[in-house]
N, C-alpha and C. Protein backbone atom coordinates (compact mmCIF):
# COMPACT_ATOMS: atom_id res chain seq x y z
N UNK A 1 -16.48 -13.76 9.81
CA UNK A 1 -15.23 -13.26 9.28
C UNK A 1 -15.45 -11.83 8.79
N UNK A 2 -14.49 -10.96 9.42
CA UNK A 2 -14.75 -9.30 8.82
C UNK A 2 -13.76 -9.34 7.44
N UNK A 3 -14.70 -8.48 6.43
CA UNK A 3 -14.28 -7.81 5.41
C UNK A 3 -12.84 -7.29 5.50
N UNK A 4 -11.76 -8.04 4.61
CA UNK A 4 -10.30 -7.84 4.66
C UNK A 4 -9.91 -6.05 4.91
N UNK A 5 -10.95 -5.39 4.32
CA UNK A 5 -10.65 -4.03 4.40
C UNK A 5 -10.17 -3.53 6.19
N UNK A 6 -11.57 -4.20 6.85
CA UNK A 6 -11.35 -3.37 7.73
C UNK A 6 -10.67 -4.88 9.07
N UNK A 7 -9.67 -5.76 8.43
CA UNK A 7 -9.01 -6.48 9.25
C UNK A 7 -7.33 -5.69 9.59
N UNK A 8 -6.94 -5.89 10.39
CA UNK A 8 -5.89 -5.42 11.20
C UNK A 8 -4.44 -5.52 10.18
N UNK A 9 -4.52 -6.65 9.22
CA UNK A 9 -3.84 -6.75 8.36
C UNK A 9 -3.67 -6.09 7.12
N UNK A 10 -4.89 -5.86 6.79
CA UNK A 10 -5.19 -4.87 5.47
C UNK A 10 -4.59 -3.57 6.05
N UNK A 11 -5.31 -2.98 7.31
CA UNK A 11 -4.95 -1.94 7.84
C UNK A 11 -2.98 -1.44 7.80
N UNK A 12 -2.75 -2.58 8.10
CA UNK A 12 -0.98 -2.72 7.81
C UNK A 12 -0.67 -2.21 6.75
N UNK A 13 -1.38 -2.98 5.25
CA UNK A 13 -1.17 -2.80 4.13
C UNK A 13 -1.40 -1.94 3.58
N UNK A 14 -2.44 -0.73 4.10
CA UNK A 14 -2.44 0.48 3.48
C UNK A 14 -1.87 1.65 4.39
N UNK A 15 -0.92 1.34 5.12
CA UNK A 15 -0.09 1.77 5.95
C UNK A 15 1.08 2.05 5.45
N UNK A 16 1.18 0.63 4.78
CA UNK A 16 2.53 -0.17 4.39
C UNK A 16 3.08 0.97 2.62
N UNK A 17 1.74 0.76 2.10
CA UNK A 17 1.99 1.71 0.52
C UNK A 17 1.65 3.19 1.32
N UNK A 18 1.70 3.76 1.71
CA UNK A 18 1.42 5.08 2.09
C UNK A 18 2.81 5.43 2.44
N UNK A 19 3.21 4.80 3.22
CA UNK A 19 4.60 5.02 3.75
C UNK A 19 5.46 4.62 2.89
N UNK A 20 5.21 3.74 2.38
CA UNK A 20 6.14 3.45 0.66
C UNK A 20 6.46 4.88 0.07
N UNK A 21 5.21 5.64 -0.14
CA UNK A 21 4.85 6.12 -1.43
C UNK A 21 5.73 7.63 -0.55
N UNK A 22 5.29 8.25 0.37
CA UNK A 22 5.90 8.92 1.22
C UNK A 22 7.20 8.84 1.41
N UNK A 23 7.74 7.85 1.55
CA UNK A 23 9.57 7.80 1.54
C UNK A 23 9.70 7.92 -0.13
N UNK A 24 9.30 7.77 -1.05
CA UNK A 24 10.01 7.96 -2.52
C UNK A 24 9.53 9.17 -2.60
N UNK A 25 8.61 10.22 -2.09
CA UNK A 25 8.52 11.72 -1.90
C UNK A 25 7.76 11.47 -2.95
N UNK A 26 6.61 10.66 -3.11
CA UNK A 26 5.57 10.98 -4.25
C UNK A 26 4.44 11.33 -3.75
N UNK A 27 3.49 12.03 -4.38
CA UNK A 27 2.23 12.44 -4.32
C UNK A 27 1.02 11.46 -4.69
N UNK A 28 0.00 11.37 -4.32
CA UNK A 28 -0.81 10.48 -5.11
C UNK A 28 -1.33 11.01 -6.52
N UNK A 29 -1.23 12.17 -6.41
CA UNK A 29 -1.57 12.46 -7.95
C UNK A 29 0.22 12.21 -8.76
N UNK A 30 1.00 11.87 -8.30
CA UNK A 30 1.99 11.29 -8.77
C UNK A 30 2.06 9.69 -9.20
N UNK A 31 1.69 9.40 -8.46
CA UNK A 31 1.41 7.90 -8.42
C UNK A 31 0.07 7.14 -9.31
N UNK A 32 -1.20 8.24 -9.18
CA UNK A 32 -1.94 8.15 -10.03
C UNK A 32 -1.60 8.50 -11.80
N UNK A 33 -1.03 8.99 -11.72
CA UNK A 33 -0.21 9.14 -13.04
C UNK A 33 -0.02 8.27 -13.44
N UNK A 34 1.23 7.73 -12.68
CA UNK A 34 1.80 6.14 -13.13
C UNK A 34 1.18 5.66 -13.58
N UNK A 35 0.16 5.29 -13.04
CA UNK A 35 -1.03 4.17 -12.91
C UNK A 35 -2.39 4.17 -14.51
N UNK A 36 -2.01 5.51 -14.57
CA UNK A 36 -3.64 6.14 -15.79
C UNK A 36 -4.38 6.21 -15.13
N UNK A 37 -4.57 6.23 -14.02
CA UNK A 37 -6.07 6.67 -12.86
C UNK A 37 -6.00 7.83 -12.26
N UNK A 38 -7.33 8.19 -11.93
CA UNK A 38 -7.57 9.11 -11.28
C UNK A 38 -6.92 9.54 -9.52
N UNK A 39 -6.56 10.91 -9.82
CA UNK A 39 -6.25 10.44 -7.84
C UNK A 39 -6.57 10.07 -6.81
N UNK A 40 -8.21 9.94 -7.22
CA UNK A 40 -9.07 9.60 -6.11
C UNK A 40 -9.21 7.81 -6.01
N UNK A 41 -8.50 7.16 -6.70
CA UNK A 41 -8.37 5.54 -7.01
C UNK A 41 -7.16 5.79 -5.90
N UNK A 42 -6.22 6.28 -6.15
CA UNK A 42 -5.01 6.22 -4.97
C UNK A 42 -5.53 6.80 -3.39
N UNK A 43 -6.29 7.90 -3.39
CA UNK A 43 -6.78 8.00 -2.34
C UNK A 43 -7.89 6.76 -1.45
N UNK A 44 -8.43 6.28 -2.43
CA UNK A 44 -9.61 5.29 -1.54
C UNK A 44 -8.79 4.12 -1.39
N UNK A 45 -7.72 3.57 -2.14
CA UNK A 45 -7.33 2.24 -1.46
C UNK A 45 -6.34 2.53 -0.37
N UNK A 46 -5.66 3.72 -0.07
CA UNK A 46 -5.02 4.65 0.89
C UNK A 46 -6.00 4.83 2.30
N UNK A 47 -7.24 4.98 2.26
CA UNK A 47 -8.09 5.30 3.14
C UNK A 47 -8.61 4.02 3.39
N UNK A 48 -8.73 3.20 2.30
CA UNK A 48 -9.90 1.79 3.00
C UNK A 48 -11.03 1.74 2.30
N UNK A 49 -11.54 2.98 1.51
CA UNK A 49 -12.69 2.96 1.11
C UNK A 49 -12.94 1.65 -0.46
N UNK A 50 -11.83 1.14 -0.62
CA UNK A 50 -11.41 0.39 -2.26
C UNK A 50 -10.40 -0.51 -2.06
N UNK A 51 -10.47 -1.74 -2.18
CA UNK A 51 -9.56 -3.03 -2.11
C UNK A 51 -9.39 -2.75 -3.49
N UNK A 52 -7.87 -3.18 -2.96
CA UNK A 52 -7.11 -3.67 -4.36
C UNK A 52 -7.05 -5.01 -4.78
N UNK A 53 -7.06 -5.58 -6.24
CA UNK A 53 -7.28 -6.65 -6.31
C UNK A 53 -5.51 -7.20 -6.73
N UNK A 54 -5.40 -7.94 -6.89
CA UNK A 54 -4.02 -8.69 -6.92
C UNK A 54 -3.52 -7.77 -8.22
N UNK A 55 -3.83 -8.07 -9.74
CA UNK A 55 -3.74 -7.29 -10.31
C UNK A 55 -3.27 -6.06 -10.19
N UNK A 56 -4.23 -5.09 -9.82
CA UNK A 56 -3.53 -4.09 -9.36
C UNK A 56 -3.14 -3.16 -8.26
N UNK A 57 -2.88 -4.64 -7.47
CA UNK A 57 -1.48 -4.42 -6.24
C UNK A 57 -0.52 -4.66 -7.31
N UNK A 58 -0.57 -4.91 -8.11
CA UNK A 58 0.98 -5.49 -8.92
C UNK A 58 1.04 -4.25 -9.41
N UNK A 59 0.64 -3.77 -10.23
CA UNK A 59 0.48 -2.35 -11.09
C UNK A 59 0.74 -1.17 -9.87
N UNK A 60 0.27 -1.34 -8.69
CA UNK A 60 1.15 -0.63 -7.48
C UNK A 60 1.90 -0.45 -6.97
N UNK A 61 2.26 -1.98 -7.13
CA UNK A 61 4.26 -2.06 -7.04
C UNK A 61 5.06 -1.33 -7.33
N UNK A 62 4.34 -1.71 -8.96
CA UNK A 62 5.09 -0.78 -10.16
C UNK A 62 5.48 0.62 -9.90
N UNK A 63 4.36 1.05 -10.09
CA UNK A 63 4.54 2.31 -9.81
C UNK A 63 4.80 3.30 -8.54
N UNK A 64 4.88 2.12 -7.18
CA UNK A 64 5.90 2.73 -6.55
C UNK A 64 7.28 2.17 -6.71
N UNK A 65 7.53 1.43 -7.40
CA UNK A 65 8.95 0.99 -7.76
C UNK A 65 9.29 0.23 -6.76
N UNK A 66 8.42 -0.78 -6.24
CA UNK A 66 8.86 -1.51 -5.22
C UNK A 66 8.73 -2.74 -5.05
N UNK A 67 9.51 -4.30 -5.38
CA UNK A 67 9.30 -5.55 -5.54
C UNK A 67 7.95 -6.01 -4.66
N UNK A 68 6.71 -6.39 -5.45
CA UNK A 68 5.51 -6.93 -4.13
C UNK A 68 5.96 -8.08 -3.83
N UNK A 69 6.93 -9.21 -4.07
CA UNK A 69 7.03 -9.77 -3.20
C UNK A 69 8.01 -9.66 -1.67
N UNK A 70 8.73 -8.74 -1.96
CA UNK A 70 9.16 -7.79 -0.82
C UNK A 70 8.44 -7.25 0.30
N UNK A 71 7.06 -6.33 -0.40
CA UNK A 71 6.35 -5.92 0.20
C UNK A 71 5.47 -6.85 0.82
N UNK A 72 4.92 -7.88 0.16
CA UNK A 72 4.21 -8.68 1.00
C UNK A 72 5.10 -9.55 2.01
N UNK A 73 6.43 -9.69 1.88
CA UNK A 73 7.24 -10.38 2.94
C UNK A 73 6.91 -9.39 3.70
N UNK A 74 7.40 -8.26 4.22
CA UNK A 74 6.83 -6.83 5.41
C UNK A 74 5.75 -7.18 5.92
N UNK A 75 4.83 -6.78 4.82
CA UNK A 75 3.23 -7.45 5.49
C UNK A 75 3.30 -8.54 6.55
N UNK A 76 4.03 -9.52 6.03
CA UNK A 76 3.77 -10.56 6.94
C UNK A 76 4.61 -10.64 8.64
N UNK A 77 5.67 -9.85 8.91
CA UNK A 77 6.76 -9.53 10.07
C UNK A 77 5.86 -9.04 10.60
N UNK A 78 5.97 -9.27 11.98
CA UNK A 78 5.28 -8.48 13.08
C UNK A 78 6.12 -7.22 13.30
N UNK A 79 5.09 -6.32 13.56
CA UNK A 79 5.65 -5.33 13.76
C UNK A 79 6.23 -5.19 15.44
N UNK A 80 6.89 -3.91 15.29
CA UNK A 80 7.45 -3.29 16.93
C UNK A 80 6.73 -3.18 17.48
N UNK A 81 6.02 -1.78 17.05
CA UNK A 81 4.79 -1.14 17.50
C UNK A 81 3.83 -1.65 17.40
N UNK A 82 2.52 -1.99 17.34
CA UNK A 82 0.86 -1.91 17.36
C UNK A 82 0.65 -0.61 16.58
N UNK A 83 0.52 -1.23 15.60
CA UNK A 83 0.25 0.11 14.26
C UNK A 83 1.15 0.82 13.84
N UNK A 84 2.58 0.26 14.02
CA UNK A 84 3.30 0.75 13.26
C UNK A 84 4.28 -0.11 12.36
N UNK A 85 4.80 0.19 11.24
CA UNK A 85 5.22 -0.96 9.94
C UNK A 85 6.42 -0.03 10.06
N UNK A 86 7.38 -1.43 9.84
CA UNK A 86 8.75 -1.00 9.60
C UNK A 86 9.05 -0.95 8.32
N UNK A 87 9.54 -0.07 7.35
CA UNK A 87 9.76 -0.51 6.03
C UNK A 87 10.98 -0.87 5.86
N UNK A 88 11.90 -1.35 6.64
CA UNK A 88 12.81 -2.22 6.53
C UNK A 88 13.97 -1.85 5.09
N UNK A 89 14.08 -2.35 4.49
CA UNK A 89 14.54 -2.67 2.92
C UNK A 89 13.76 -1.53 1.87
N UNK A 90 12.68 -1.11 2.22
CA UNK A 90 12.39 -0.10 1.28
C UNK A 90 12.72 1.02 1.12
């Protein structure tokens, strides 16, 4: 079993908040704000280099202002494309 980071699904999921964070026209040092972290915490779970733990995927929500159980419904729709996420509702 490969490491969730680098499974096809995770890959979705940091697809999925990037493009979140990008349609509300925020920055990661915007978002890191939110958060009390550094920008480089928003950059590595953005890149892959840092799983998020449930916790704070929730605290990510937040601060993109976006219901996670919403977002994890997305996660789960197949997409159109092969690497590409619809954000639907967001």
């Amino acid at each position: 079993m490969n490491k969730s980071v680098f499974t096809e699904k995770y890959t979705r999921f940091r697809r999925l908040l990037i493009e979140i964070r990008q349609s509300s026209k925020l920055t990661q040092v915007q978002v890191a704000q939110r958060l009390h972290k550094p920008q480089s915490f928003v950059s590595k779970y953005e890149r892959g280099e840092r799983r998020l733990d449930v916790v704070e995927f929730l605290e990510v929500a937040k601060a993109l202002e976006v219901n996670p159980s919403e977002l994890l419904t997305q996660l789960d729709r197949p997409t159109v494309e092969q690497g590409s996420t619809t954000l639907g509702e967001f």
